[in-house]
N, C-alpha and C. Protein backbone atom coordinates (compact mmCIF):
# COMPACT_ATOMS: atom_id res chain seq x y z
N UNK A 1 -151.05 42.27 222.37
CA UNK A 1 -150.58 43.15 221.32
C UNK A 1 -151.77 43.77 220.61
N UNK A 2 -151.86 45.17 220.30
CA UNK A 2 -152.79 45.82 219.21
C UNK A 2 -152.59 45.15 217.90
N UNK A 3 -153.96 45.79 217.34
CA UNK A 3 -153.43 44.99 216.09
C UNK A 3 -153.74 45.93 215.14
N UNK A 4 -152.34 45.77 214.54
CA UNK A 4 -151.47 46.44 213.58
C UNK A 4 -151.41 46.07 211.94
N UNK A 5 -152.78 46.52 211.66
CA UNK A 5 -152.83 46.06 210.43
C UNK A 5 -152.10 46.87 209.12
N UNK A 6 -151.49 48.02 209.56
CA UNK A 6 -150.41 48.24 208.39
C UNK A 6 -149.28 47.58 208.36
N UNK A 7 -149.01 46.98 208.96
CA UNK A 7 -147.46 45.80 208.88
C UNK A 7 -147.98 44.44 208.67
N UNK A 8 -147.71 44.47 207.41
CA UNK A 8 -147.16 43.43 206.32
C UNK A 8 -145.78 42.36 206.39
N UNK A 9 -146.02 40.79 205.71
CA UNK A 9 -144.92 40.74 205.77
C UNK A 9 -145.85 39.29 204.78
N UNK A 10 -144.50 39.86 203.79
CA UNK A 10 -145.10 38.78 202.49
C UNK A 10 -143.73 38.32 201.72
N UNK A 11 -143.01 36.97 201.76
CA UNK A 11 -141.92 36.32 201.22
C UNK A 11 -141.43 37.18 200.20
N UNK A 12 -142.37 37.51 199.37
CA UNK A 12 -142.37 38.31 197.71
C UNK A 12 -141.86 39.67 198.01
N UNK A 13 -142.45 40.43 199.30
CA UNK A 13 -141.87 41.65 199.46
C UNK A 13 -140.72 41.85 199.85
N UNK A 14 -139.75 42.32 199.72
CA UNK A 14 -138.46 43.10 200.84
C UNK A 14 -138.07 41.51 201.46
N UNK A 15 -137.86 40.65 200.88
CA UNK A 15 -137.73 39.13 201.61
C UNK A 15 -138.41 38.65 202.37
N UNK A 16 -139.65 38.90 202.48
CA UNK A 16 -140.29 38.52 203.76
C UNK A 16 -140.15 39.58 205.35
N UNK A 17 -139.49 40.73 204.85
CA UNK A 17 -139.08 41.66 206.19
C UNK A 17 -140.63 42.03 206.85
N UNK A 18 -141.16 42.77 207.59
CA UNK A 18 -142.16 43.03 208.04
C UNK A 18 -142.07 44.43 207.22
N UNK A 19 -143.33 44.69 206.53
CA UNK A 19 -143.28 46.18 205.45
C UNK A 19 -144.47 46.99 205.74
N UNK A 20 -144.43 48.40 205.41
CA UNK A 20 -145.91 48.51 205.70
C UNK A 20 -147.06 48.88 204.64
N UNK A 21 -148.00 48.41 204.74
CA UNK A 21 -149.23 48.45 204.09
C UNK A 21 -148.52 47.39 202.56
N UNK A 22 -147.37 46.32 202.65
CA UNK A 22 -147.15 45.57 201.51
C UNK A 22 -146.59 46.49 200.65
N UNK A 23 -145.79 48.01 200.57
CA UNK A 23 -145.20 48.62 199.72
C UNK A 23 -143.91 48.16 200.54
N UNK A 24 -142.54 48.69 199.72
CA UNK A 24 -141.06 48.53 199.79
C UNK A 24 -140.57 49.26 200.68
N UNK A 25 -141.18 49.81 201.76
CA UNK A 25 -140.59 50.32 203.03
C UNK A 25 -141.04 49.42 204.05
N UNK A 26 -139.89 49.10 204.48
CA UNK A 26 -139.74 48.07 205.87
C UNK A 26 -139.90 48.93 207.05
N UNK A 27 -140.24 47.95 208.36
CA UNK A 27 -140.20 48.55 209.79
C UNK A 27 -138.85 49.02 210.01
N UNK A 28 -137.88 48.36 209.67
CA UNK A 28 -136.48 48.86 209.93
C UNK A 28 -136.03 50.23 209.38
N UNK A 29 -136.05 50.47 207.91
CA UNK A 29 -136.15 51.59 207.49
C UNK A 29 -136.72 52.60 208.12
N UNK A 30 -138.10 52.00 208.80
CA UNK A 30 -138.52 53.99 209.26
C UNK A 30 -137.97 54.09 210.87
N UNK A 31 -137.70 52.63 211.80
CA UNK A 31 -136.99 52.96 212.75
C UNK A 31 -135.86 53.56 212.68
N UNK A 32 -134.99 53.04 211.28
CA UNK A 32 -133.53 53.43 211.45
C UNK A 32 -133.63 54.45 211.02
N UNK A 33 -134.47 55.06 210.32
CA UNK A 33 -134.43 56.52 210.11
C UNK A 33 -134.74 57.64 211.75
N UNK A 34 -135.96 57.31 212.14
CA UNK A 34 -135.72 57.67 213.81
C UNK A 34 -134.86 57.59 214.64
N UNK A 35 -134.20 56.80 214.40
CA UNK A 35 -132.96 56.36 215.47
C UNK A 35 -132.16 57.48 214.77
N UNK A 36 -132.26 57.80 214.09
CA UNK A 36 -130.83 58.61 213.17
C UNK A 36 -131.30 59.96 213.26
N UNK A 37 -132.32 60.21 214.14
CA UNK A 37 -132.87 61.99 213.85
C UNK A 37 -133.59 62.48 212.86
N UNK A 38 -134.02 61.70 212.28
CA UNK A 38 -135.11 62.33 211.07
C UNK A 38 -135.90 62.26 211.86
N UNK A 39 -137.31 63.15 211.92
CA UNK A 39 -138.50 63.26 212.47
C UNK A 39 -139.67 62.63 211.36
N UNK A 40 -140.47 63.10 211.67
CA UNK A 40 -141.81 62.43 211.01
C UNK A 40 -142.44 63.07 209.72
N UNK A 41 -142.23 64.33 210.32
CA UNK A 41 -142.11 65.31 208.85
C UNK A 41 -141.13 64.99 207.70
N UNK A 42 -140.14 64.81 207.75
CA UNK A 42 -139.22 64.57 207.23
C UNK A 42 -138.90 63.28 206.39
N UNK A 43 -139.50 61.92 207.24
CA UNK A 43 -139.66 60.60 206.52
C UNK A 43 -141.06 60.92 205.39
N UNK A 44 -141.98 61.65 205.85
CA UNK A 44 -143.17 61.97 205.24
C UNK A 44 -142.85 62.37 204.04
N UNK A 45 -141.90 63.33 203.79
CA UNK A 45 -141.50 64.44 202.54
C UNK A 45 -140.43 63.63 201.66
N UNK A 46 -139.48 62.60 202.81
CA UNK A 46 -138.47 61.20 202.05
C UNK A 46 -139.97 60.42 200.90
N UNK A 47 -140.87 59.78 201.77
CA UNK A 47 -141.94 58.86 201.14
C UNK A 47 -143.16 59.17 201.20
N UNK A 48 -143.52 60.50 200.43
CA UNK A 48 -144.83 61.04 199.97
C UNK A 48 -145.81 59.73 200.65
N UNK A 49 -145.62 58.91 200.18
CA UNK A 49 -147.15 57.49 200.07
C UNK A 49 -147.39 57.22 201.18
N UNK A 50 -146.51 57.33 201.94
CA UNK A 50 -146.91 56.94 203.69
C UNK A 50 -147.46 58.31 204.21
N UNK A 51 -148.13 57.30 205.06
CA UNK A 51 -149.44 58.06 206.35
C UNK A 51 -148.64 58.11 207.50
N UNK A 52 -148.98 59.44 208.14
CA UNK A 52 -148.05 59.32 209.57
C UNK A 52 -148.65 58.27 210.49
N UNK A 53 -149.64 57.45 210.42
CA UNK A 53 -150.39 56.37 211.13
C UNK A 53 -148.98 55.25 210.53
N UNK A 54 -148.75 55.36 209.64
CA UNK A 54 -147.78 54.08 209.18
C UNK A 54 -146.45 53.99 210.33
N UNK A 55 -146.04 55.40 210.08
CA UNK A 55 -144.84 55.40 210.76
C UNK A 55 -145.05 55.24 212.64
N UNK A 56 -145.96 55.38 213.04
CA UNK A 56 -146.41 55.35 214.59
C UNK A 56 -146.87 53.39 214.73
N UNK A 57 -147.00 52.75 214.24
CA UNK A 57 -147.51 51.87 213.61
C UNK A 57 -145.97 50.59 213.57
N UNK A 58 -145.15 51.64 212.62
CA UNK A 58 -143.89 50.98 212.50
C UNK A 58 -143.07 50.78 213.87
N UNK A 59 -143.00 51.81 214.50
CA UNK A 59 -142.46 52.09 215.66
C UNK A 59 -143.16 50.88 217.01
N UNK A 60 -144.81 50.91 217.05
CA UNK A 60 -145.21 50.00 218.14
C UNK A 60 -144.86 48.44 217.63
N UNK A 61 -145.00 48.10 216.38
CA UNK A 61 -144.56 47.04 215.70
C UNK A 61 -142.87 46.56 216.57
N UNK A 62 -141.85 47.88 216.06
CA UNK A 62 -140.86 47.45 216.53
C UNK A 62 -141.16 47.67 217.87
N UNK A 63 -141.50 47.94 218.78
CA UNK A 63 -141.67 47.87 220.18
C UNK A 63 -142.01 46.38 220.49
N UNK A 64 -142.96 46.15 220.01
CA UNK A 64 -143.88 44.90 220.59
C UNK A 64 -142.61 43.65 220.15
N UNK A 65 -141.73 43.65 219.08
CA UNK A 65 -140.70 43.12 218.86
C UNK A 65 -140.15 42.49 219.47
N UNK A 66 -139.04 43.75 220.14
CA UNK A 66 -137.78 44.00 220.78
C UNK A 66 -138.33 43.53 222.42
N UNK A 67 -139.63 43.31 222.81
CA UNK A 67 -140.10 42.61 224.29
C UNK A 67 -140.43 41.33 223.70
N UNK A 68 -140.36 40.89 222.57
CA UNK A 68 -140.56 39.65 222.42
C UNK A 68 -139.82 38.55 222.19
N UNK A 69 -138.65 38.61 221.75
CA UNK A 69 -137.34 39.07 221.24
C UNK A 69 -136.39 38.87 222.14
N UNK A 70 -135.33 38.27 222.57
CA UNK A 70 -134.37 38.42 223.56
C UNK A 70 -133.62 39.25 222.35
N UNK A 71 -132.56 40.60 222.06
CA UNK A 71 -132.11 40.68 221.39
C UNK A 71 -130.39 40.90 221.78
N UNK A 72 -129.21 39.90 222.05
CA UNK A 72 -128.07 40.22 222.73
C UNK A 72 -127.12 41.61 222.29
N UNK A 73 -127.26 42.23 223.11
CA UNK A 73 -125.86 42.90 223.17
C UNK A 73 -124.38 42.75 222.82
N UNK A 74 -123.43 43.47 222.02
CA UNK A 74 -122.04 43.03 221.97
C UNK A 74 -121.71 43.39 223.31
N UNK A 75 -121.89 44.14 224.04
CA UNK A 75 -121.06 44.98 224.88
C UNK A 75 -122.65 45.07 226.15
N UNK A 76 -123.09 44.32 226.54
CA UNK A 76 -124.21 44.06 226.96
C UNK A 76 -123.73 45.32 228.73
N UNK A 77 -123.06 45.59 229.11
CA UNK A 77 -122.48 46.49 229.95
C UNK A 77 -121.10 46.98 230.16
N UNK A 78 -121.07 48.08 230.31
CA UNK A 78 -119.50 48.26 230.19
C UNK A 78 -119.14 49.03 231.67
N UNK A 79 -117.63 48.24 232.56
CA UNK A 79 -117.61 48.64 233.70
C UNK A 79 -116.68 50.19 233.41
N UNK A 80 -116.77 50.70 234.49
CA UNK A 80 -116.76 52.52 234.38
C UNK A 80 -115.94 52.22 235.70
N UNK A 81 -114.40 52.74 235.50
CA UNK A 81 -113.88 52.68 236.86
C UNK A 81 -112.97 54.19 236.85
N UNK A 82 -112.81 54.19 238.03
CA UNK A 82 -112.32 55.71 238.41
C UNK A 82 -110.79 55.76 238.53
């Protein structure tokens, strides 16, 4: 793994979530904002204080995760019949 020194994760902050640079935005927040179609510009202009290094940062964080991670599926495949 790189190492990813803007992700934080301190009991006191956000519960202990993984945050970045120790302010009140979590990794989840700027994924779930990506996942949802906001771009980078856009989270930027949401949270002036972040660096677009944060949000690229947030993203390999959750990458390196989700392979580390078994994370189950509800619906882990769904059969498709004709």
């Amino acid at each position: 793994m790189q190492n990813l020194t803007r992700i934080t994760r301190n009991p006191e902050v956000m519960g202990g979530k993984p945050c970045i640079r120790g302010i009140r935005v979590t990794v989840g927040t700027i994924v779930g904002l990506m996942a949802s179609g906001h771009t980078t510009s856009q989270i930027l202009a949401a949270y002036p204080y972040l660096e677009e290094a944060d949000i690229y940062e947030a993203l390999a964080y959750a990458a390196w995760r989700v392979e580390e991670i078994e994370v189950p599926l509800e619906n882990p495949s769904i059969a498709i019949s004709s």
